[in-house]
PDB file of N, CA and C in Angstrom:
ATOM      1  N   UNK A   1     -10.041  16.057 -49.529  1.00  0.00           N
ATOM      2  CA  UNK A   1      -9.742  16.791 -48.296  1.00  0.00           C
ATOM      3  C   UNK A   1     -10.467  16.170 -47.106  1.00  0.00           C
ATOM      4  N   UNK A   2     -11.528  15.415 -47.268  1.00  0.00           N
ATOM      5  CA  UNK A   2     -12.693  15.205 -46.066  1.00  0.00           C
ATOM      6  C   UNK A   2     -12.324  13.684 -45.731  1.00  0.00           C
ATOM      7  N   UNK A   3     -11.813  13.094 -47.209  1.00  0.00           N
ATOM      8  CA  UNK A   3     -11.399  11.831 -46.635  1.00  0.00           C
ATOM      9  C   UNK A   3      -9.760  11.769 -45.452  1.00  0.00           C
ATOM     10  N   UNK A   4      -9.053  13.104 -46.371  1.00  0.00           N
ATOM     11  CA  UNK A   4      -7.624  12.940 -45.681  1.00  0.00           C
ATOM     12  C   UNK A   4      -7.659  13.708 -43.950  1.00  0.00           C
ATOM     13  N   UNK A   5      -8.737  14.060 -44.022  1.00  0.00           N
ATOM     14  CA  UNK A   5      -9.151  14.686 -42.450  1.00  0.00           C
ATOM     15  C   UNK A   5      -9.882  13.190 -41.526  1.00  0.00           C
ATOM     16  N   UNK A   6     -11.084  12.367 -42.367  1.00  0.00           N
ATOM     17  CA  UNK A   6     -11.110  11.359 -41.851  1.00  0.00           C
ATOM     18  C   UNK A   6     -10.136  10.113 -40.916  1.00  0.00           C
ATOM     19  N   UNK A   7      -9.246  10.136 -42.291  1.00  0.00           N
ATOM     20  CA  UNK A   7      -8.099   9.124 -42.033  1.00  0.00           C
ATOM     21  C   UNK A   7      -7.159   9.992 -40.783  1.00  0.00           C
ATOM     22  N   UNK A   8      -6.884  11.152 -40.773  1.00  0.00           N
ATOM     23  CA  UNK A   8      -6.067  11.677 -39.643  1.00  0.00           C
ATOM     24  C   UNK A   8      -6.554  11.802 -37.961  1.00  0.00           C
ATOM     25  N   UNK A   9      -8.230  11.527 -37.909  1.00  0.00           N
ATOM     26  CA  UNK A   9      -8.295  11.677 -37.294  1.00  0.00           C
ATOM     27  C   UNK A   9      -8.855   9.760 -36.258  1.00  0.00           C
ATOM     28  N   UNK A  10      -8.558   9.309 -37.594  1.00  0.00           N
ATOM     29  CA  UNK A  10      -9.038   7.614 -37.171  1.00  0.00           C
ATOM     30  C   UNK A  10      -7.419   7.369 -36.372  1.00  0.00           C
ATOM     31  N   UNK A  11      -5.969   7.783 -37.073  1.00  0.00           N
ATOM     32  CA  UNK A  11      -4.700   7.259 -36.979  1.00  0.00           C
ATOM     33  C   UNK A  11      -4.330   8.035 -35.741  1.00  0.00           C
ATOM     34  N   UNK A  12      -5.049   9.451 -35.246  1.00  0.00           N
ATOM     35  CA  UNK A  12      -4.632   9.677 -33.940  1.00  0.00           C
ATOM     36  C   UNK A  12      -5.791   8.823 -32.727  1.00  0.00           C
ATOM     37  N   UNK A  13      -6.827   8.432 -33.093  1.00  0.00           N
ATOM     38  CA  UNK A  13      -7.492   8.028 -32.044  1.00  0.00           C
ATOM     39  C   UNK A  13      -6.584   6.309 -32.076  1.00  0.00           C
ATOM     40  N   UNK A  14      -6.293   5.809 -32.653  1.00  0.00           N
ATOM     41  CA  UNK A  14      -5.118   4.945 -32.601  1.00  0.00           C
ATOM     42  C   UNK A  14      -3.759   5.122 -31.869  1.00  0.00           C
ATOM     43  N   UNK A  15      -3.425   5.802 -31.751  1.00  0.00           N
ATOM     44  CA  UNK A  15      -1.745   6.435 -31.433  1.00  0.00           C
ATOM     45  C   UNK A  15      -2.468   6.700 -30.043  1.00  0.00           C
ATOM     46  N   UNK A  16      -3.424   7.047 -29.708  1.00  0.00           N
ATOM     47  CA  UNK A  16      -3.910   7.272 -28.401  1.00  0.00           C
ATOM     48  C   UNK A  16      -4.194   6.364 -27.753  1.00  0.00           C
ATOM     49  N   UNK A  17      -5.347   5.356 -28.309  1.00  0.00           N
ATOM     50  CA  UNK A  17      -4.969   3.789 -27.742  1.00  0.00           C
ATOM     51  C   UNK A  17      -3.763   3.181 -27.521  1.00  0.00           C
ATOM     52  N   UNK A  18      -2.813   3.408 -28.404  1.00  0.00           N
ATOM     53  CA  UNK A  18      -1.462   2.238 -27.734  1.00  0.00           C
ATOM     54  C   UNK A  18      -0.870   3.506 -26.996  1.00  0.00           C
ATOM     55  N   UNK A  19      -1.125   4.630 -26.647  1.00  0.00           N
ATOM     56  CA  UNK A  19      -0.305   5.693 -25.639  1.00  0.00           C
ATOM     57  C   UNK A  19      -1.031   5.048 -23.847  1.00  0.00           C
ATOM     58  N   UNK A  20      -1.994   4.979 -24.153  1.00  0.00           N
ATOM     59  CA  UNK A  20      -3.037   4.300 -22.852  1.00  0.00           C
ATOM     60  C   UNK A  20      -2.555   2.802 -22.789  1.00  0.00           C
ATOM     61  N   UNK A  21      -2.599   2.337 -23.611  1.00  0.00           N
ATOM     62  CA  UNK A  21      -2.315   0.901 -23.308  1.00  0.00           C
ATOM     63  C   UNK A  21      -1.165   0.685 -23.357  1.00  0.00           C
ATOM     64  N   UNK A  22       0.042   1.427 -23.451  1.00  0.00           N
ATOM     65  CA  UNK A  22       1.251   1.102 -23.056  1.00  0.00           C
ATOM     66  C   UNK A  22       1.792   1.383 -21.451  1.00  0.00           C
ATOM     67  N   UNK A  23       0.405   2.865 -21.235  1.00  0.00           N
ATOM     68  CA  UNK A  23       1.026   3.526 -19.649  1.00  0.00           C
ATOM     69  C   UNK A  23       0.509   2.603 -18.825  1.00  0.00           C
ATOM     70  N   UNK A  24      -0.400   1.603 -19.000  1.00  0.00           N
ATOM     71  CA  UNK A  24      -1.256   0.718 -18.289  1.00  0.00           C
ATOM     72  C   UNK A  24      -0.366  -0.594 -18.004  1.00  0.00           C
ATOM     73  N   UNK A  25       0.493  -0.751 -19.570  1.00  0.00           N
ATOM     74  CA  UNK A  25       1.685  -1.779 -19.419  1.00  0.00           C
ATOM     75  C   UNK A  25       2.765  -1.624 -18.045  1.00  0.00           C
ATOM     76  N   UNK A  26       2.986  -0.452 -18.199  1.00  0.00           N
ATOM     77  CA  UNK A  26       4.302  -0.260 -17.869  1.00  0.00           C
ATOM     78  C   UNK A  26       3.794   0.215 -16.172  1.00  0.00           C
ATOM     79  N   UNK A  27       2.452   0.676 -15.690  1.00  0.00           N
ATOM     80  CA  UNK A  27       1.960   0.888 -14.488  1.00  0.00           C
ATOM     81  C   UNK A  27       1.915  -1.178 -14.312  1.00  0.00           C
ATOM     82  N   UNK A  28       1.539  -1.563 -14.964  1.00  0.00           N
ATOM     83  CA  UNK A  28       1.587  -3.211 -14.121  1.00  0.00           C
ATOM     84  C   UNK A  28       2.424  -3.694 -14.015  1.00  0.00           C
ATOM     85  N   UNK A  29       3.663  -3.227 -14.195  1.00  0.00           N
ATOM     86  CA  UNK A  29       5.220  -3.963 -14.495  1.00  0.00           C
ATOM     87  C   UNK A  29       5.561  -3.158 -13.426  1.00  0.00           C
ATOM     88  N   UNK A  30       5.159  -2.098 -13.414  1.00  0.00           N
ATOM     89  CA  UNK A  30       6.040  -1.203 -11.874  1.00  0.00           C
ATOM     90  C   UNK A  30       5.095  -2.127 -10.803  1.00  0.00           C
ATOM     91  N   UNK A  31       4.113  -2.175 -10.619  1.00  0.00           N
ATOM     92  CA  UNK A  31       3.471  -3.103  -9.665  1.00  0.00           C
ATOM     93  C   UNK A  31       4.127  -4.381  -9.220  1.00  0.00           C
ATOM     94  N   UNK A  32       3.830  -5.009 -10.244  1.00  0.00           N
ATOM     95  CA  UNK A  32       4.591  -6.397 -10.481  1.00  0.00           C
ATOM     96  C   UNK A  32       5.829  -6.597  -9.482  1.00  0.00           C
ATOM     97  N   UNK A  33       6.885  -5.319  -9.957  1.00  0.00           N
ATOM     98  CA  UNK A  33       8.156  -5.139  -9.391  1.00  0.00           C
ATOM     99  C   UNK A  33       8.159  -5.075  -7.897  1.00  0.00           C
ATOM    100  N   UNK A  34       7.604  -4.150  -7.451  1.00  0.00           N
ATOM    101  CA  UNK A  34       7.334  -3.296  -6.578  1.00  0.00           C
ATOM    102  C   UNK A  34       6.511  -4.895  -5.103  1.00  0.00           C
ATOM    103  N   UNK A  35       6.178  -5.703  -5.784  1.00  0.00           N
ATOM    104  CA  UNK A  35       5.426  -6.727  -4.819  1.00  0.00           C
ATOM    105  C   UNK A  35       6.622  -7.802  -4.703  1.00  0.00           C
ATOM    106  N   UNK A  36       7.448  -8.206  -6.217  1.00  0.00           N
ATOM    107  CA  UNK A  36       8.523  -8.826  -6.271  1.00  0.00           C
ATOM    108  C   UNK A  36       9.504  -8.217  -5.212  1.00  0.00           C
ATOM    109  N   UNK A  37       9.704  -6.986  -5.226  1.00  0.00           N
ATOM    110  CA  UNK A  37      10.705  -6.462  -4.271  1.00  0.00           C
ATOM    111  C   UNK A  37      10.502  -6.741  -2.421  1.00  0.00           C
ATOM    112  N   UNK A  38       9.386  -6.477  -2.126  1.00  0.00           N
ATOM    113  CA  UNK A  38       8.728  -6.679  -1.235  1.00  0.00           C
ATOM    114  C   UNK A  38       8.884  -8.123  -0.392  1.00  0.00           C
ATOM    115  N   UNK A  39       8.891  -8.934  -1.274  1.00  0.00           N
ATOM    116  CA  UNK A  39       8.722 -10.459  -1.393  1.00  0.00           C
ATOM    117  C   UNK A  39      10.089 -10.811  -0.989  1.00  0.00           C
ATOM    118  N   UNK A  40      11.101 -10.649  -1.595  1.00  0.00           N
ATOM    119  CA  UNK A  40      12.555 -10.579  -1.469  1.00  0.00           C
ATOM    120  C   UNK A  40      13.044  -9.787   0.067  1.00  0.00           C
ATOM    121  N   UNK A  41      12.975  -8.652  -0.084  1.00  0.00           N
ATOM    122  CA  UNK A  41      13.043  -8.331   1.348  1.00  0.00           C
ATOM    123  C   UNK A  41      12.556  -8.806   2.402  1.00  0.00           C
ATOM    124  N   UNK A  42      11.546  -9.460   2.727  1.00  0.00           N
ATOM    125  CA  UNK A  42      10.852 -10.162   3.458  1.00  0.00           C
ATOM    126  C   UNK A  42      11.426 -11.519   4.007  1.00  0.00           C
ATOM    127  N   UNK A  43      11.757 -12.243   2.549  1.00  0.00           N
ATOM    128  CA  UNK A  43      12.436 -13.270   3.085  1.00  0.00           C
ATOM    129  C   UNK A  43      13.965 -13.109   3.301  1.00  0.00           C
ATOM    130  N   UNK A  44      14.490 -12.156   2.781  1.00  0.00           N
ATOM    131  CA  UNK A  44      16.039 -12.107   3.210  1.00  0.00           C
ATOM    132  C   UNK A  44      16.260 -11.289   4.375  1.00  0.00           C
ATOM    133  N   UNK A  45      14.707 -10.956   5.626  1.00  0.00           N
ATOM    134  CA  UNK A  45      14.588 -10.317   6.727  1.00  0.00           C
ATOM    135  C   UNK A  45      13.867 -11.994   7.692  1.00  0.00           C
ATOM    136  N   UNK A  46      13.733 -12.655   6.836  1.00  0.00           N
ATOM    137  CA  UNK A  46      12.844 -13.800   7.834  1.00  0.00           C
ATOM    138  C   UNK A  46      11.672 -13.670   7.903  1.00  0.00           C
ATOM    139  N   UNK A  47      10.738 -12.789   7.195  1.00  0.00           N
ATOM    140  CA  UNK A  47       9.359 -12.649   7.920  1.00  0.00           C
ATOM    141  C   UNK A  47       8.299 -13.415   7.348  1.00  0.00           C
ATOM    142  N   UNK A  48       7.365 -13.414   7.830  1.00  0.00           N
ATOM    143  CA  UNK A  48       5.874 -13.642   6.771  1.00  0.00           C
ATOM    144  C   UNK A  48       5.361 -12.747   6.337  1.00  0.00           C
ATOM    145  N   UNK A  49       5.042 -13.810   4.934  1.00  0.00           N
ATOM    146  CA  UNK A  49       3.570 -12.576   3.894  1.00  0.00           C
ATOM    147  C   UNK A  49       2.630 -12.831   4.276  1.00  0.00           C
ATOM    148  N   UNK A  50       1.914 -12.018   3.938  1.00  0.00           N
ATOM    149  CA  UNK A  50       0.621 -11.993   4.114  1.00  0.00           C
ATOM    150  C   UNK A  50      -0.243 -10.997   3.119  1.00  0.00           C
ATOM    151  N   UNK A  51      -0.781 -11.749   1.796  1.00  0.00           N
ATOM    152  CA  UNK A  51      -1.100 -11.145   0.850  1.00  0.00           C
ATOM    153  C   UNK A  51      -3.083 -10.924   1.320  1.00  0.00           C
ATOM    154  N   UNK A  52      -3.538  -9.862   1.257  1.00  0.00           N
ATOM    155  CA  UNK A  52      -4.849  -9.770   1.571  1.00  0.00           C
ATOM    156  C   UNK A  52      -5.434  -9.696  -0.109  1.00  0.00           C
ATOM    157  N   UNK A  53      -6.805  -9.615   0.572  1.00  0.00           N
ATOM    158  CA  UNK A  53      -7.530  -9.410  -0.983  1.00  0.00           C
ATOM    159  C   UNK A  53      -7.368  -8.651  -1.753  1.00  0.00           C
ATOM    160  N   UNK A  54      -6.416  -7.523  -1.393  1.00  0.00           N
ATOM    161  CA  UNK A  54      -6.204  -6.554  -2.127  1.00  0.00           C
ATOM    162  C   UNK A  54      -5.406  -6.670  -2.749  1.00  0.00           C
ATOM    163  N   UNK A  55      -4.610  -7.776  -2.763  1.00  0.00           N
ATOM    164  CA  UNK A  55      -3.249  -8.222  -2.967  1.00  0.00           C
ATOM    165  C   UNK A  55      -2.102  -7.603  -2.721  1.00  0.00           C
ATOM    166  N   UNK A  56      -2.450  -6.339  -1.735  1.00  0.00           N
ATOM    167  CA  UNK A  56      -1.473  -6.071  -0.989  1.00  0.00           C
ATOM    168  C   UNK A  56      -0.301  -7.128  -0.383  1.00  0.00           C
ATOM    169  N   UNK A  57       1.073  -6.667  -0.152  1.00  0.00           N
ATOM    170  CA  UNK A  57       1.716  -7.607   0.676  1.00  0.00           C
ATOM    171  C   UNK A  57       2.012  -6.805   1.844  1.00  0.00           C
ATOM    172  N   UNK A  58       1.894  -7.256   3.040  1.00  0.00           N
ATOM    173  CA  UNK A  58       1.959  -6.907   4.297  1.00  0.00           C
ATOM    174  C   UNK A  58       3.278  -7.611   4.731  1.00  0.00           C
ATOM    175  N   UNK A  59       4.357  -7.405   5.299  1.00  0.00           N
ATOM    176  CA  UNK A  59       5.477  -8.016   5.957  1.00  0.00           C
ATOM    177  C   UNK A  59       5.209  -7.293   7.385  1.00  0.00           C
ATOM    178  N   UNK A  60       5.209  -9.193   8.311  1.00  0.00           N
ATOM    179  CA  UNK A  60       5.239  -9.116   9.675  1.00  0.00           C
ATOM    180  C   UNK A  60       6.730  -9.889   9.851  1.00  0.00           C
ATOM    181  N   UNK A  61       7.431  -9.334  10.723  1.00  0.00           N
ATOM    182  CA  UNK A  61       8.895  -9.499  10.815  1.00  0.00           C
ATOM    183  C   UNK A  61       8.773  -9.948  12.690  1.00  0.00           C
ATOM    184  N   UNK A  62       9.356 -11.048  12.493  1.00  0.00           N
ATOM    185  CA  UNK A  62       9.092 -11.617  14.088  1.00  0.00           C
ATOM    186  C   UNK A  62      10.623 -10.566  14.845  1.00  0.00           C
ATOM    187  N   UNK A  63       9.844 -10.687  16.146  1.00  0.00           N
ATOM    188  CA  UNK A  63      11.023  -9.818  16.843  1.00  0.00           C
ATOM    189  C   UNK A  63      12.128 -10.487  17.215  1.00  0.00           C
ATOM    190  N   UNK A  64      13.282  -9.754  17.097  1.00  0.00           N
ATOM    191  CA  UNK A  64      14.640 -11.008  17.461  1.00  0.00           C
ATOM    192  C   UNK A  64      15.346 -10.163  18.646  1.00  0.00           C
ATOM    193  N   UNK A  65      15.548 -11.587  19.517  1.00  0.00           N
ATOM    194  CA  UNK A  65      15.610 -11.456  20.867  1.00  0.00           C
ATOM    195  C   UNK A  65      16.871 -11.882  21.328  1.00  0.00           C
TER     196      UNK A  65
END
C-alpha cells in the first residue's frame, strides 16, 4: 500500500512537470509568432525595426507624403 502511494505520487509530480513544461512550450511559440507577425507587417508597411534589449519589436513607419 505505501509503496503504491509512493509510486502515485512520484507519476503525478511528473505529469506536472511536462503540464509546466509544455505551457512554457507553447507560451514561446505564441511569442515567437507574435514577433514573426510583427516583422511581416512592418515590412509589407515599409518601416523599420527596431528590436531593443528587451527584444521587443518597435515598428517606426516613415510618413508618406
Amino acid at each position: 500500500m505505501q509503496k503504491n502511494l509512493i509510486l502515485y505520487k512520484t507519476q503525478k509530480s511528473r505529469r506536472t512537470k511536462h503540464k509546466k513544461a509544455e505551457e512554457q512550450n507553447t507560451k514561446k511559440v505564441e511569442e515567437t509568432e507574435e514577433k514573426r507577425r510583427k516583422k511581416r507587417l512592418a515590412k509589407n508597411q515599409n518601416c523599420l525595426l527596431y528590436s531593443m534589449k528587451t527584444m521587443d519589436i518597435l515598428i517606426f513607419c516613415r510618413p508618406f507624403f
